[in-house]
PDB file of N, CA and C in Angstrom:
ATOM      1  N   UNK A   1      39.222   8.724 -59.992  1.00  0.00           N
ATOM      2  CA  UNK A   1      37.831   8.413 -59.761  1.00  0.00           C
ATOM      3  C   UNK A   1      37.706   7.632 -58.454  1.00  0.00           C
ATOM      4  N   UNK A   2      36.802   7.779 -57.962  1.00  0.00           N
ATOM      5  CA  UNK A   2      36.924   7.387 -56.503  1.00  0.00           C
ATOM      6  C   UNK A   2      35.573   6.304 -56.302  1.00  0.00           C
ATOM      7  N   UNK A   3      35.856   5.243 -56.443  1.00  0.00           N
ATOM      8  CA  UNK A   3      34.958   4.020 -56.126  1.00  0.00           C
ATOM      9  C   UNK A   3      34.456   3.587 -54.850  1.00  0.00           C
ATOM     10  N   UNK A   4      33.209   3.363 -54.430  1.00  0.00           N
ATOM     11  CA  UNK A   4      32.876   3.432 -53.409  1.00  0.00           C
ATOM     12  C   UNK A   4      32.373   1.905 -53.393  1.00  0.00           C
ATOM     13  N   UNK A   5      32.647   1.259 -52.012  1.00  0.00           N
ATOM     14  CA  UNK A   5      32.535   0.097 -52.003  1.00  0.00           C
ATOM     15  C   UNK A   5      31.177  -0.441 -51.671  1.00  0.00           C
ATOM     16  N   UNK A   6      31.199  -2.187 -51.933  1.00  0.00           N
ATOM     17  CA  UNK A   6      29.540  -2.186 -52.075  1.00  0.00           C
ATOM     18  C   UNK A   6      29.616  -3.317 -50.476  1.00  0.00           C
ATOM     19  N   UNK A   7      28.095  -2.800 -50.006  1.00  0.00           N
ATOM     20  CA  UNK A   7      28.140  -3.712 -48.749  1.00  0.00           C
ATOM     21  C   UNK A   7      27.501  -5.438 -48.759  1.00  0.00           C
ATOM     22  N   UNK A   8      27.558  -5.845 -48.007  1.00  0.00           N
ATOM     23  CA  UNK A   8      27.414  -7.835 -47.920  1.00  0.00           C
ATOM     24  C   UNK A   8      25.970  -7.455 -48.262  1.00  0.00           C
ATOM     25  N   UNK A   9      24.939  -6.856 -47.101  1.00  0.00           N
ATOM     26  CA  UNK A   9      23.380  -6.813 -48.013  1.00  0.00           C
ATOM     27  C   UNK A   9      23.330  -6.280 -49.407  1.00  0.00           C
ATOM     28  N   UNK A  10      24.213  -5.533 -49.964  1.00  0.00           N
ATOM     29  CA  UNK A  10      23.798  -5.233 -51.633  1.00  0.00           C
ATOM     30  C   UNK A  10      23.909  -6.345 -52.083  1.00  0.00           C
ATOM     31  N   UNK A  11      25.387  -6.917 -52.106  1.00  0.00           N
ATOM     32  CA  UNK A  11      25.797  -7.823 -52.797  1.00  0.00           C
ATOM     33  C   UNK A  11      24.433  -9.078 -52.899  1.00  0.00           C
ATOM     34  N   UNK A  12      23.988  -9.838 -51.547  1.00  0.00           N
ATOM     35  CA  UNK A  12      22.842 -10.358 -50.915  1.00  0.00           C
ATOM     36  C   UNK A  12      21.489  -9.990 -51.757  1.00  0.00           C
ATOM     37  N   UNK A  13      21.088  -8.479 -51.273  1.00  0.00           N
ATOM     38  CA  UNK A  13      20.456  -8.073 -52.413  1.00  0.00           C
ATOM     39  C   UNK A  13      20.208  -8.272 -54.128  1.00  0.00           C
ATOM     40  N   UNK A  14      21.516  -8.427 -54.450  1.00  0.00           N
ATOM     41  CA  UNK A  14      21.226  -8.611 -56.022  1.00  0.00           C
ATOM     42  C   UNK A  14      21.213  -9.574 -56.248  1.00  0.00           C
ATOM     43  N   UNK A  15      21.852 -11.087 -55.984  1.00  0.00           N
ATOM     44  CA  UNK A  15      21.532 -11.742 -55.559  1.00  0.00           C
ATOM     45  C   UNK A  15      20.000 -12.623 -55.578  1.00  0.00           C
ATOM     46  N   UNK A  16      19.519 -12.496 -54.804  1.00  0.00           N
ATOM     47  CA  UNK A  16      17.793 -13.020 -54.113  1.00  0.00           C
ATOM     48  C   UNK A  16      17.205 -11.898 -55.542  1.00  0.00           C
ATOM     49  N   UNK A  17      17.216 -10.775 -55.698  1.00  0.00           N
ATOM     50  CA  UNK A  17      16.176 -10.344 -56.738  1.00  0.00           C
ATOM     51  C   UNK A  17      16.720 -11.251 -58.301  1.00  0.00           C
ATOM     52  N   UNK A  18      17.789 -11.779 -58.516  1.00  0.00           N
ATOM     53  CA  UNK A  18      18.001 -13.014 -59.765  1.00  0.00           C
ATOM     54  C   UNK A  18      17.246 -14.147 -58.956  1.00  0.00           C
ATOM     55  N   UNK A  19      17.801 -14.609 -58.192  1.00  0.00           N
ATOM     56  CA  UNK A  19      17.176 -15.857 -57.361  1.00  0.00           C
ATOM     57  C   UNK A  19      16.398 -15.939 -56.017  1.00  0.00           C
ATOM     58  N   UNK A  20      15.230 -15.818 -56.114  1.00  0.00           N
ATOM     59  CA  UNK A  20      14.467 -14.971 -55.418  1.00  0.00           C
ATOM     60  C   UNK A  20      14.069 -16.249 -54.245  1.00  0.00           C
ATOM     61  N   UNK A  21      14.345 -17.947 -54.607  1.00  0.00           N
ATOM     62  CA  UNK A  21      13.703 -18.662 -53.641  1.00  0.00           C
ATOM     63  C   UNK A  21      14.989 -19.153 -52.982  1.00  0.00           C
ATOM     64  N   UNK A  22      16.196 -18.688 -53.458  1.00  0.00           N
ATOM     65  CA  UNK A  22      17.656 -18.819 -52.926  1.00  0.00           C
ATOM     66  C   UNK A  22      18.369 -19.111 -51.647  1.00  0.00           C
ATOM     67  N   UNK A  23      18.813 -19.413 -51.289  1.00  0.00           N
ATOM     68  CA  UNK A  23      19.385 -19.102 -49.558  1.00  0.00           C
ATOM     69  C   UNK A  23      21.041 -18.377 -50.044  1.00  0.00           C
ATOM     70  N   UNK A  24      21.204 -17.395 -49.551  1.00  0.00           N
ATOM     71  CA  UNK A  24      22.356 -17.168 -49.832  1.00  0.00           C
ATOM     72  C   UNK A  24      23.237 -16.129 -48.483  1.00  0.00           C
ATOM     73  N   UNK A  25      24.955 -16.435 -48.583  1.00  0.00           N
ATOM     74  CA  UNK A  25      25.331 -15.708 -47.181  1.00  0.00           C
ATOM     75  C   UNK A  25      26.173 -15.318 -48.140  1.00  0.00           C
ATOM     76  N   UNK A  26      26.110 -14.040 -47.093  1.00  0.00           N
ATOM     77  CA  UNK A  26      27.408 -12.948 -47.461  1.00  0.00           C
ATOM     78  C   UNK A  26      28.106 -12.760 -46.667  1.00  0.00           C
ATOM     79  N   UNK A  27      29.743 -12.983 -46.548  1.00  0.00           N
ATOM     80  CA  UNK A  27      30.736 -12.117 -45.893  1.00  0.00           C
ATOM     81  C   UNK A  27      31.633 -11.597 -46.168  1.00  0.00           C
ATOM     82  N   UNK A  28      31.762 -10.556 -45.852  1.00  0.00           N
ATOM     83  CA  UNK A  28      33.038  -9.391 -45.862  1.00  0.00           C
ATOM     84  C   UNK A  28      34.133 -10.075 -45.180  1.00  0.00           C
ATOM     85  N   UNK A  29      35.426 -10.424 -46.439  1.00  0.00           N
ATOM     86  CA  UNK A  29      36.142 -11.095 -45.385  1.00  0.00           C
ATOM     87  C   UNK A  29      37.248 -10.587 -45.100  1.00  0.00           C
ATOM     88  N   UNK A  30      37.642  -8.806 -45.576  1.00  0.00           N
ATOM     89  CA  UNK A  30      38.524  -8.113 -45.325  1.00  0.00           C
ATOM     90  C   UNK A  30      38.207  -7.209 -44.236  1.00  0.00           C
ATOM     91  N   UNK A  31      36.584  -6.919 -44.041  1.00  0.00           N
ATOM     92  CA  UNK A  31      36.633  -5.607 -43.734  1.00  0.00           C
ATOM     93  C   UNK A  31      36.709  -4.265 -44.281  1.00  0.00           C
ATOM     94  N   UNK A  32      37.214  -4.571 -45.853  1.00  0.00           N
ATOM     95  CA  UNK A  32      36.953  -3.637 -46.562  1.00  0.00           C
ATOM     96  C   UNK A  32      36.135  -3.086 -47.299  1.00  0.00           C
ATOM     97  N   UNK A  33      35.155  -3.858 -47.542  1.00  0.00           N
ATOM     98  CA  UNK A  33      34.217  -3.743 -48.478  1.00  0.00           C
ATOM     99  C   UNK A  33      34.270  -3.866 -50.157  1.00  0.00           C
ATOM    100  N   UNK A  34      35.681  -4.961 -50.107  1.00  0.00           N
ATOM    101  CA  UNK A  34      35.497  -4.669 -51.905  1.00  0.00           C
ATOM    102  C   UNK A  34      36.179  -6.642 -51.264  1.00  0.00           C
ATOM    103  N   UNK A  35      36.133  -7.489 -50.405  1.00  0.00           N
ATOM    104  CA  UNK A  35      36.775  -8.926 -50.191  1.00  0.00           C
ATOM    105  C   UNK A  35      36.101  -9.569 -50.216  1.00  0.00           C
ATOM    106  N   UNK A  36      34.842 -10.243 -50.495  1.00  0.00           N
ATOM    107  CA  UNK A  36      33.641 -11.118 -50.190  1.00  0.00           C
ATOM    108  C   UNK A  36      33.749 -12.508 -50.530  1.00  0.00           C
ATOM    109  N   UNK A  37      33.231 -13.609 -49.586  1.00  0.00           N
ATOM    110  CA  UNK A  37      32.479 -14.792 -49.768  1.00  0.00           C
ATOM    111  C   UNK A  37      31.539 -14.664 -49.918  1.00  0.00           C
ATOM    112  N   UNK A  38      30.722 -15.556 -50.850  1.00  0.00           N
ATOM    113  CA  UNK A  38      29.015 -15.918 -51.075  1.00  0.00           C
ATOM    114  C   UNK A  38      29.381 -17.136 -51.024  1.00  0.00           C
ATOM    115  N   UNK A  39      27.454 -17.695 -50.489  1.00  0.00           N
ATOM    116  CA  UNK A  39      27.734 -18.914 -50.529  1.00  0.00           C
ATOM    117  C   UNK A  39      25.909 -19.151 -51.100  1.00  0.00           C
ATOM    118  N   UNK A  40      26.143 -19.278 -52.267  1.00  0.00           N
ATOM    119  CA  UNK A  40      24.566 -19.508 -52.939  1.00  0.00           C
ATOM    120  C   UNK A  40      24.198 -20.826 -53.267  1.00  0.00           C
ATOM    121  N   UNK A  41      22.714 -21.357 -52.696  1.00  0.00           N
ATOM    122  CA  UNK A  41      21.725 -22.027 -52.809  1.00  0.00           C
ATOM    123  C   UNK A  41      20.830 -22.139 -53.554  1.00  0.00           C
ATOM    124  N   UNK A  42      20.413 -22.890 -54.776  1.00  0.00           N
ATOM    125  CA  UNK A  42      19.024 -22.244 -55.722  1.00  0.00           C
ATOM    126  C   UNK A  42      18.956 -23.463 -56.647  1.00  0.00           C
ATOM    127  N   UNK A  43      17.384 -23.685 -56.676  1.00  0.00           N
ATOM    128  CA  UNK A  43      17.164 -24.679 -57.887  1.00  0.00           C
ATOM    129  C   UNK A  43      17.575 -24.839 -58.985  1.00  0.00           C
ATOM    130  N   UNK A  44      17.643 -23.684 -59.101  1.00  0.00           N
ATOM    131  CA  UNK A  44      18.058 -23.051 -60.587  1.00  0.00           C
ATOM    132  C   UNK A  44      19.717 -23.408 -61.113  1.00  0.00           C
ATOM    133  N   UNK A  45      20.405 -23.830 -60.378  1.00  0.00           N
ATOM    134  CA  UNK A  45      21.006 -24.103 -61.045  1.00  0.00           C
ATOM    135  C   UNK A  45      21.471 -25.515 -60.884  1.00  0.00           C
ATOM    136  N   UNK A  46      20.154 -26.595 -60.959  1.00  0.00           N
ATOM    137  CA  UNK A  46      20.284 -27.843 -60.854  1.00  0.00           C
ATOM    138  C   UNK A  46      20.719 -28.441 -62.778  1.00  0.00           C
ATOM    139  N   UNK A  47      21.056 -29.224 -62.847  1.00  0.00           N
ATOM    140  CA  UNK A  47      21.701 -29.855 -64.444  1.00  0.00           C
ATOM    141  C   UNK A  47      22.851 -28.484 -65.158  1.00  0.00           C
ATOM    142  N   UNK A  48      22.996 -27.906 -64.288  1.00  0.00           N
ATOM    143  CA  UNK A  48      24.331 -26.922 -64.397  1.00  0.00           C
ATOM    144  C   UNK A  48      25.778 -26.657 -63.706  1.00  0.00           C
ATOM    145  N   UNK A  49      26.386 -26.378 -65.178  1.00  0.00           N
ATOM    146  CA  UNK A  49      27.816 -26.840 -64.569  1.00  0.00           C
ATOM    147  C   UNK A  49      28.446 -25.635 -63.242  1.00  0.00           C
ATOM    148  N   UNK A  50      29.277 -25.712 -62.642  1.00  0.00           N
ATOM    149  CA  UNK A  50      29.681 -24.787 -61.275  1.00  0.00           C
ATOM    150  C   UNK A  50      30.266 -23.972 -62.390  1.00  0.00           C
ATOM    151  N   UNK A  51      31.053 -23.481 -63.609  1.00  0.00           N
ATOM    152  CA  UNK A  51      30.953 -22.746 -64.240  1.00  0.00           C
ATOM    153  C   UNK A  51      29.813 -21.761 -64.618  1.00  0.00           C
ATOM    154  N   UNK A  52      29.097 -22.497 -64.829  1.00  0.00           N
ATOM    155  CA  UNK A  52      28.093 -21.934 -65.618  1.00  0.00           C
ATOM    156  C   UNK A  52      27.022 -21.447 -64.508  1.00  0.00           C
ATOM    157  N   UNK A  53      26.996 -22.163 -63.140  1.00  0.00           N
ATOM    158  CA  UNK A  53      26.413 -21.303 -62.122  1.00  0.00           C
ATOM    159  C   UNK A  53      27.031 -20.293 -61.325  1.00  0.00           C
ATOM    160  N   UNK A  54      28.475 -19.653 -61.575  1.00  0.00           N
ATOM    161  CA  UNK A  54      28.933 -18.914 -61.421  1.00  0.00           C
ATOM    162  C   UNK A  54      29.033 -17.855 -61.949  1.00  0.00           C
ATOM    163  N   UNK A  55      28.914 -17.837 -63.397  1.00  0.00           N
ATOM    164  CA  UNK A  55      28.540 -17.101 -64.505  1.00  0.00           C
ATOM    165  C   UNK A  55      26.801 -16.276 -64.184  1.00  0.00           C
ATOM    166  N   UNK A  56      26.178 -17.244 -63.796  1.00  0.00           N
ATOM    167  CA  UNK A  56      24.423 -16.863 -63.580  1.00  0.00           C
ATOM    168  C   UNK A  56      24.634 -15.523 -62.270  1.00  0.00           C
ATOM    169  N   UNK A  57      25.424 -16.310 -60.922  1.00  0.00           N
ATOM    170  CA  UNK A  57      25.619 -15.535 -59.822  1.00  0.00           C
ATOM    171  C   UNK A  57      26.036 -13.420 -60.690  1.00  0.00           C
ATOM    172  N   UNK A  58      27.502 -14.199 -61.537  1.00  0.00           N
ATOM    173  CA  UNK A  58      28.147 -12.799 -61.786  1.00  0.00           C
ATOM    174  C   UNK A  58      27.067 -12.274 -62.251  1.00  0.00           C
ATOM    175  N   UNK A  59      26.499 -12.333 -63.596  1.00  0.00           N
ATOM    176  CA  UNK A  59      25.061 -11.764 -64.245  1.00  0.00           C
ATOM    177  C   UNK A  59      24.780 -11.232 -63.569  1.00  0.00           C
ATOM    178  N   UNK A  60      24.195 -11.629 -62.344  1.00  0.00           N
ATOM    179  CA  UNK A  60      23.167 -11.022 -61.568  1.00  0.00           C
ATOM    180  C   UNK A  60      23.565  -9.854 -60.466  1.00  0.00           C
ATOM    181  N   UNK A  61      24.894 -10.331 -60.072  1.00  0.00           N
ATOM    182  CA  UNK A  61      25.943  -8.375 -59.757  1.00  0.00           C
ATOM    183  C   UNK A  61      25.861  -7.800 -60.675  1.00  0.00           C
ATOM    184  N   UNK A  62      25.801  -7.325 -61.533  1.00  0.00           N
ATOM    185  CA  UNK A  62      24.953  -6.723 -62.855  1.00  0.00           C
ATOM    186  C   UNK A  62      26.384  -5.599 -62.975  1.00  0.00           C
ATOM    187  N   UNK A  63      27.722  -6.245 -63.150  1.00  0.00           N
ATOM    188  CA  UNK A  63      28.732  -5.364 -63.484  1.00  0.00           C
ATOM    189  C   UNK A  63      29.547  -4.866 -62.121  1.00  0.00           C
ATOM    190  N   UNK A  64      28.647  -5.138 -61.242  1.00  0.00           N
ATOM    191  CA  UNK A  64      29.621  -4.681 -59.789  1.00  0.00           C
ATOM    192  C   UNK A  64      31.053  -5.427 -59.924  1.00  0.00           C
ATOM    193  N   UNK A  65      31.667  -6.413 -60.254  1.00  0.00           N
ATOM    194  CA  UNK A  65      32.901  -6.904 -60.804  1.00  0.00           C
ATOM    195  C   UNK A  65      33.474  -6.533 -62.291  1.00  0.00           C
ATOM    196  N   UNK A  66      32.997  -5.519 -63.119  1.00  0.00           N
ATOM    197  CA  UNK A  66      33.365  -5.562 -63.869  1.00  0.00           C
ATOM    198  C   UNK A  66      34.078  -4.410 -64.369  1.00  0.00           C
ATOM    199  N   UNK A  67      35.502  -5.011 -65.370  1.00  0.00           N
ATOM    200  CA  UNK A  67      36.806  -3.924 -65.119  1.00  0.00           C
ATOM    201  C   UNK A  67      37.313  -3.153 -64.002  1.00  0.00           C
ATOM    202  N   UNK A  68      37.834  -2.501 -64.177  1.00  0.00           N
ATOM    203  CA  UNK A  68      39.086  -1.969 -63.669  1.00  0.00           C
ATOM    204  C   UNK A  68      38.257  -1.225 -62.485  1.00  0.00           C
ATOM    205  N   UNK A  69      36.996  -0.211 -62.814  1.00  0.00           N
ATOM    206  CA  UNK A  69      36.492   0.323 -62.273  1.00  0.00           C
ATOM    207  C   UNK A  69      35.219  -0.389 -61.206  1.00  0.00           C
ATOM    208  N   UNK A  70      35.037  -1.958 -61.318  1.00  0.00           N
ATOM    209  CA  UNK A  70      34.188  -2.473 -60.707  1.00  0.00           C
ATOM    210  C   UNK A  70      34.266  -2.273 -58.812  1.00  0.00           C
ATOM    211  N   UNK A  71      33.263  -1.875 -58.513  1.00  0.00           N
ATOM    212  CA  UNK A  71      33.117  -1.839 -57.123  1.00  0.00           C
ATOM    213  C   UNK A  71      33.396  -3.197 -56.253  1.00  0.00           C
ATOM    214  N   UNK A  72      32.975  -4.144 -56.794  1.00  0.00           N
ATOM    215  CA  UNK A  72      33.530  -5.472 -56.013  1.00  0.00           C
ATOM    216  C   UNK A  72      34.756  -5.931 -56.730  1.00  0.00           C
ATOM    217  N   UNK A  73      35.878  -6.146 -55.548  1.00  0.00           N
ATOM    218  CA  UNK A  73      37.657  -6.784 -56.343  1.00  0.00           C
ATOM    219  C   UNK A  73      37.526  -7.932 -56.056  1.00  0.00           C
ATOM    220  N   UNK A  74      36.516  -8.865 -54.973  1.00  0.00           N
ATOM    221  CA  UNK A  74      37.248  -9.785 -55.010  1.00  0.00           C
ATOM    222  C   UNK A  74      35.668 -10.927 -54.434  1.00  0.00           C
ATOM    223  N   UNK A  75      35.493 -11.822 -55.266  1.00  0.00           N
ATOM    224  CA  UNK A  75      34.216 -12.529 -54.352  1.00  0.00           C
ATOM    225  C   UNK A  75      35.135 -14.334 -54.835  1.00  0.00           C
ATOM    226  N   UNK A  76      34.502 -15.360 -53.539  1.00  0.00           N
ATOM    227  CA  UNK A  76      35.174 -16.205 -53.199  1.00  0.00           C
ATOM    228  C   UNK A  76      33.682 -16.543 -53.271  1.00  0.00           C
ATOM    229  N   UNK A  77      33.475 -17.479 -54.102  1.00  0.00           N
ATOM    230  CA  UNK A  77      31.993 -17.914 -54.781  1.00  0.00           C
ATOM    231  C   UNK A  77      31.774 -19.696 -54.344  1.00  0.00           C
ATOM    232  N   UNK A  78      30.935 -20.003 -53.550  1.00  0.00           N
ATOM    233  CA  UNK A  78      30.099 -21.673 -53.767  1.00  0.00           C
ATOM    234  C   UNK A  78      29.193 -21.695 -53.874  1.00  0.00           C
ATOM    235  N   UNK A  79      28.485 -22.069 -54.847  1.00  0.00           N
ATOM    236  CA  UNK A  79      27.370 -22.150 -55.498  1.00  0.00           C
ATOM    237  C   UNK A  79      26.367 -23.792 -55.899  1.00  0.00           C
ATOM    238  N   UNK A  80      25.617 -24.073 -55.215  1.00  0.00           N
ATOM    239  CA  UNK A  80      25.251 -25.777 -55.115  1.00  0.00           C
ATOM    240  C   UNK A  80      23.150 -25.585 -54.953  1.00  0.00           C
ATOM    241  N   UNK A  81      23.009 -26.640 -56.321  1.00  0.00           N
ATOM    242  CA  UNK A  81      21.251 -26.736 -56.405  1.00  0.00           C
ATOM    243  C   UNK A  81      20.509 -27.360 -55.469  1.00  0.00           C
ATOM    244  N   UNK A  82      21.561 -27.368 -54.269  1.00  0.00           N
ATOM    245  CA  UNK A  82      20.830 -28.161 -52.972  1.00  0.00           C
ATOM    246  C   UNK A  82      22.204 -28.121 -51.921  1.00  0.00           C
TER     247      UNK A  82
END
């Protein structure tokens, strides 16, 4: 099966439509399209643990990391309510 990789604006994209007043950056840090940093901004996850706002982020890739077959292998996540 042949998986096709997802780009920094999708990722970005899904993203801002969960957290829509967000600031968030994306980079590709292989070049490949499956290596990414985020670096997310959002009220929303003020009185929440960096677990648990990491968990909100994944949610909202809506499976792009998930199993064997997930289009994103690898995201390098900071996540802060200010």
């Amino acid at each position: 099966m042949l998986v096709m990789a997802i780009s920094a604006n999708e990722i970005s994209d899904l993203i801002k439509k969960r957290f829509p007043n967000s600031h968030v950056e994306v980079v590709d840090l292989a070049g490949d399209g499956n290596h990414y940093s985020a670096k997310v901004i959002s009220e929303e996850f003020s009185g929440k643990t960096r677990i648990q706002q990491h968990k909100m982020v994944y949610k909202a890739l809506r499976g792009a990391m998930d199993g064997k077959d997930g289009i994103l292998h690898a995201l390098a996540l900071q996540t802060s309510p200010k």
